[in-house]
Each structure stands twice: as C-alpha cells, then as structure tokens.
N, C-alpha and C. Protein backbone atom coordinates (compact mmCIF):
# COMPACT_ATOMS: atom_id res chain seq x y z
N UNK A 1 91.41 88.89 113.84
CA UNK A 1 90.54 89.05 115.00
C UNK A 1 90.21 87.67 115.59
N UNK A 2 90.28 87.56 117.06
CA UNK A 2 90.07 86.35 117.39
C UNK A 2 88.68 86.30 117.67
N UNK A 3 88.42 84.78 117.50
CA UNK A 3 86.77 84.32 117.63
C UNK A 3 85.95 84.73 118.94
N UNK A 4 84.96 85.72 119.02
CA UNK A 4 84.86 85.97 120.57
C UNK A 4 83.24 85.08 120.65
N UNK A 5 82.88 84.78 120.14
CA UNK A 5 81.58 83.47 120.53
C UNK A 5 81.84 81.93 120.73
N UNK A 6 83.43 81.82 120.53
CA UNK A 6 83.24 80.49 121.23
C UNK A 6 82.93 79.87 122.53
N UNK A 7 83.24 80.80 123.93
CA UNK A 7 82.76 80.54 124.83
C UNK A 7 81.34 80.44 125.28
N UNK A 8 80.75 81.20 124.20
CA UNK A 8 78.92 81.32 124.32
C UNK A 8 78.58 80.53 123.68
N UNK A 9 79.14 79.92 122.86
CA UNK A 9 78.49 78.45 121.79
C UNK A 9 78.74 77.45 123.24
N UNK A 10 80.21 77.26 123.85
CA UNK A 10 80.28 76.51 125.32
C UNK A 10 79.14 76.46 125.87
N UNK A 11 78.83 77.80 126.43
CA UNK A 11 77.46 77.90 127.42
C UNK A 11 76.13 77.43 127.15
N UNK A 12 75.81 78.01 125.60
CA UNK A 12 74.72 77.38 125.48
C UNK A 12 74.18 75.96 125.15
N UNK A 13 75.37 75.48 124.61
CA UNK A 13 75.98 74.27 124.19
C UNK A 13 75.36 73.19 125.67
N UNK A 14 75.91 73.48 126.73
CA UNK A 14 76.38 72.63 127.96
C UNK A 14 74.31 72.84 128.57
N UNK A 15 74.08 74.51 128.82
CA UNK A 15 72.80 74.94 129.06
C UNK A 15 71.81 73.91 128.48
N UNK A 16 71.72 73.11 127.03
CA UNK A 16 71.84 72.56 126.43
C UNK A 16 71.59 70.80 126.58
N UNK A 17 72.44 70.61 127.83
CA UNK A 17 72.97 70.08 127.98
C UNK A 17 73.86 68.59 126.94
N UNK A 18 74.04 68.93 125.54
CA UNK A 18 74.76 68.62 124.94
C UNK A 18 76.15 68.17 125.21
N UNK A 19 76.75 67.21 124.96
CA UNK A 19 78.23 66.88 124.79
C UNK A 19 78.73 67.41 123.78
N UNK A 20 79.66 67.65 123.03
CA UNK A 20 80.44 68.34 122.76
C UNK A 20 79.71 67.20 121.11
N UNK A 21 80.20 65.90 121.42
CA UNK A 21 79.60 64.68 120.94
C UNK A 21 78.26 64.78 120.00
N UNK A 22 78.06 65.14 120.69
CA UNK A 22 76.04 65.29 120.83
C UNK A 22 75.77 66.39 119.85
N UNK A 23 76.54 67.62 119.88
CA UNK A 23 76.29 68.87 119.36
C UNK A 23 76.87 68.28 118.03
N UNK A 24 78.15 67.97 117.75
CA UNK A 24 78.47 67.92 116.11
C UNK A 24 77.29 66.90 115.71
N UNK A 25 76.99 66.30 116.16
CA UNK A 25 76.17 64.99 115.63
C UNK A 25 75.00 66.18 114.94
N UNK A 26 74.53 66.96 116.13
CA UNK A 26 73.69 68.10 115.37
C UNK A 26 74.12 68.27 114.49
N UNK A 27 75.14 69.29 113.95
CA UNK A 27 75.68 69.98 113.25
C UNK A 27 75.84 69.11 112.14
N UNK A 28 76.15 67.88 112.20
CA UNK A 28 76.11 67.05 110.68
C UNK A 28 74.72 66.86 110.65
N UNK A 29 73.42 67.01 111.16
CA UNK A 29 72.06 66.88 110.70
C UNK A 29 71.53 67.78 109.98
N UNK A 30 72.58 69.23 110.16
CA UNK A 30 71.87 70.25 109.04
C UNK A 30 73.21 70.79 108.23
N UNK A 31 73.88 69.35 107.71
CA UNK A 31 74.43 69.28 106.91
C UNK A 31 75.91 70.10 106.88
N UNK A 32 76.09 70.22 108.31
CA UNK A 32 77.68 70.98 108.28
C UNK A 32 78.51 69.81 109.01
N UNK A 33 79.32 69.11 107.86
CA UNK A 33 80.30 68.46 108.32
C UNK A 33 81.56 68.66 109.56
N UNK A 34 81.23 68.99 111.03
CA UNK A 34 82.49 69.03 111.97
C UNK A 34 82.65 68.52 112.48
N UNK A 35 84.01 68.36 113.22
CA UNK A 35 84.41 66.97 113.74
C UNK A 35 84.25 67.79 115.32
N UNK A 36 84.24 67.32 116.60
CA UNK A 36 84.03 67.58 117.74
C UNK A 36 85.40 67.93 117.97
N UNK A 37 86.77 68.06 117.50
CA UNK A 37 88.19 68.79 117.59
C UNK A 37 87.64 69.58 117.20
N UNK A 38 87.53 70.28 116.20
CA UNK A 38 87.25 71.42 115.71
C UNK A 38 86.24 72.29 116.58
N UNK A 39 85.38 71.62 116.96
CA UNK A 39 84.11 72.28 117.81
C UNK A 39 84.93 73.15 119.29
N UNK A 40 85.78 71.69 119.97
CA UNK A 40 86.69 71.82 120.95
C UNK A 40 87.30 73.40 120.96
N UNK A 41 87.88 73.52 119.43
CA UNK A 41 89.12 74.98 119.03
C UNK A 41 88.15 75.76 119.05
N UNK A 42 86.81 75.89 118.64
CA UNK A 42 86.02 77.15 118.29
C UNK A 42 85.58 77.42 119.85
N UNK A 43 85.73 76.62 120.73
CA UNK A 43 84.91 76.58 122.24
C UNK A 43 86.26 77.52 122.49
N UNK A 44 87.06 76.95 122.49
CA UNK A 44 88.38 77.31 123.34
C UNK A 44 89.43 78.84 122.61
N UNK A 45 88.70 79.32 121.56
CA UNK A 45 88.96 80.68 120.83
C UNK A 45 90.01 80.30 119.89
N UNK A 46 90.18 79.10 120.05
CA UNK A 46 92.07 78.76 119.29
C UNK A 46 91.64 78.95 117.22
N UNK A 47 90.53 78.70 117.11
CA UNK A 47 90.10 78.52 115.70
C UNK A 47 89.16 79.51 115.49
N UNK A 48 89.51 80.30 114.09
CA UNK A 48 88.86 81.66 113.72
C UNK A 48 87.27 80.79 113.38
N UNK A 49 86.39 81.63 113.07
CA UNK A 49 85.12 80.88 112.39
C UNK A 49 84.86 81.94 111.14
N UNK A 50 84.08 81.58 110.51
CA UNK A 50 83.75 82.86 109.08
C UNK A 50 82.42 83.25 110.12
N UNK A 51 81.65 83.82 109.28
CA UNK A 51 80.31 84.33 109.58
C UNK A 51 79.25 83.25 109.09
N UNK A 52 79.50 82.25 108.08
CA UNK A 52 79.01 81.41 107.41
C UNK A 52 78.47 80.56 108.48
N UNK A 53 79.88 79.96 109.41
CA UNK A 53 80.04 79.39 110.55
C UNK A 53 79.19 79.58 111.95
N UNK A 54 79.29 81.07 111.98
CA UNK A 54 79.06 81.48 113.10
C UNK A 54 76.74 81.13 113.09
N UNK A 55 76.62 81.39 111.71
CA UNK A 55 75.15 81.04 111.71
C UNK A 55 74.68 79.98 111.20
N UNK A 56 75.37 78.86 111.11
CA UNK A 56 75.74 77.37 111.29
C UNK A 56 75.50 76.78 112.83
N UNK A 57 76.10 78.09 113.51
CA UNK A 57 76.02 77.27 115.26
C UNK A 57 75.42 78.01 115.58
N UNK A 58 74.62 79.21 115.41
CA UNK A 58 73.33 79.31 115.74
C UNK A 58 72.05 78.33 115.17
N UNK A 59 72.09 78.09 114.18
CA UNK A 59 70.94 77.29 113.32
C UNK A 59 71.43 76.24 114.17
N UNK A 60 72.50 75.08 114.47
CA UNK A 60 72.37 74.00 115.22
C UNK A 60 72.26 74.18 116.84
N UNK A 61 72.49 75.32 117.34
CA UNK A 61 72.42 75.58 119.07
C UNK A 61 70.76 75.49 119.06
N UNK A 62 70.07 76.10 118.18
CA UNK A 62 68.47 76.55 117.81
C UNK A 62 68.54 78.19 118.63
N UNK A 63 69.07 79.19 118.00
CA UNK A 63 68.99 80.16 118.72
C UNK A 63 69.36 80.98 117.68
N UNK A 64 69.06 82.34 118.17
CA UNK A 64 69.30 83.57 116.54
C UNK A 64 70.78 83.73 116.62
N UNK A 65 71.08 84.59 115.64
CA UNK A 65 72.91 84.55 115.78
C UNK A 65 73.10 85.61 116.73
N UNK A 66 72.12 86.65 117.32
CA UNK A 66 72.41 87.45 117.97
C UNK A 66 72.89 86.88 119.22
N UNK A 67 72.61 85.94 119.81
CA UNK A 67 72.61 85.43 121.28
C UNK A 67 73.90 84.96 121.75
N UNK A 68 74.73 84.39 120.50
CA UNK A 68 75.92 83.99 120.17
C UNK A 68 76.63 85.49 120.65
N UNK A 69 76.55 86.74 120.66
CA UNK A 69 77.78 87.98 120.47
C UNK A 69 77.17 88.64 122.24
N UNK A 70 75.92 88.34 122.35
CA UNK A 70 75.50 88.55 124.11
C UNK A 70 76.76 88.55 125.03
C-alpha cells in the first residue's frame, strides 16, 4: 500500500512554515534520526512509512495522527 499522508505532512509541514531542513532538525529533537531525503520520499509518496513513523510526524508536525489521514 502506498503512503497516502505524505502530501499532508507537505501541507502542514510548509502551513508550518518549515523547510523541509527545519522539520528534520525537529524530528532529530524528539529523537527520530531522518535525513531531509528521506523526508523529501515520504512528501513525494515514493517511501512506505510504518505506523511507528507515521506518529513520529505527527508528534514532530505538533498535531494528532488523525490530521495526517484528513
């Protein structure tokens, strides 16, 4: 199944107004090591995510995981 919240991690991401940059820097503050390629593939659907993941970038967007599947 392909990843269907990467474009809404995009939106809220940018809403945000975060760089792509800016956001992993988050994401290594609550201790999830990603590199901004990787962030890039999950934006762009090319890279699956677990569920682990998916409430990883809710906990760093600051938003519930529901808002992510909206």
């Amino acid at each position: 199944m392909m990843n269907i919240i990467g474009p809404k991690v995009r939106q809220i991401r940018e809403s945000q107004g975060l760089t792509q940059e800016e956001f992993t820097a988050r994401c290594n503050l609550i201790e999830w090591d990603i590199s901004r390629s990787t962030l890039a593939k999950i934006e762009s659907q090319v890279r699956r995510i677990t569920d682990e993941e998916a409430a990883l970038l809710a906990k760093a967007l600051k938003v519930k995981i529901n808002e992510l599947y909206k």
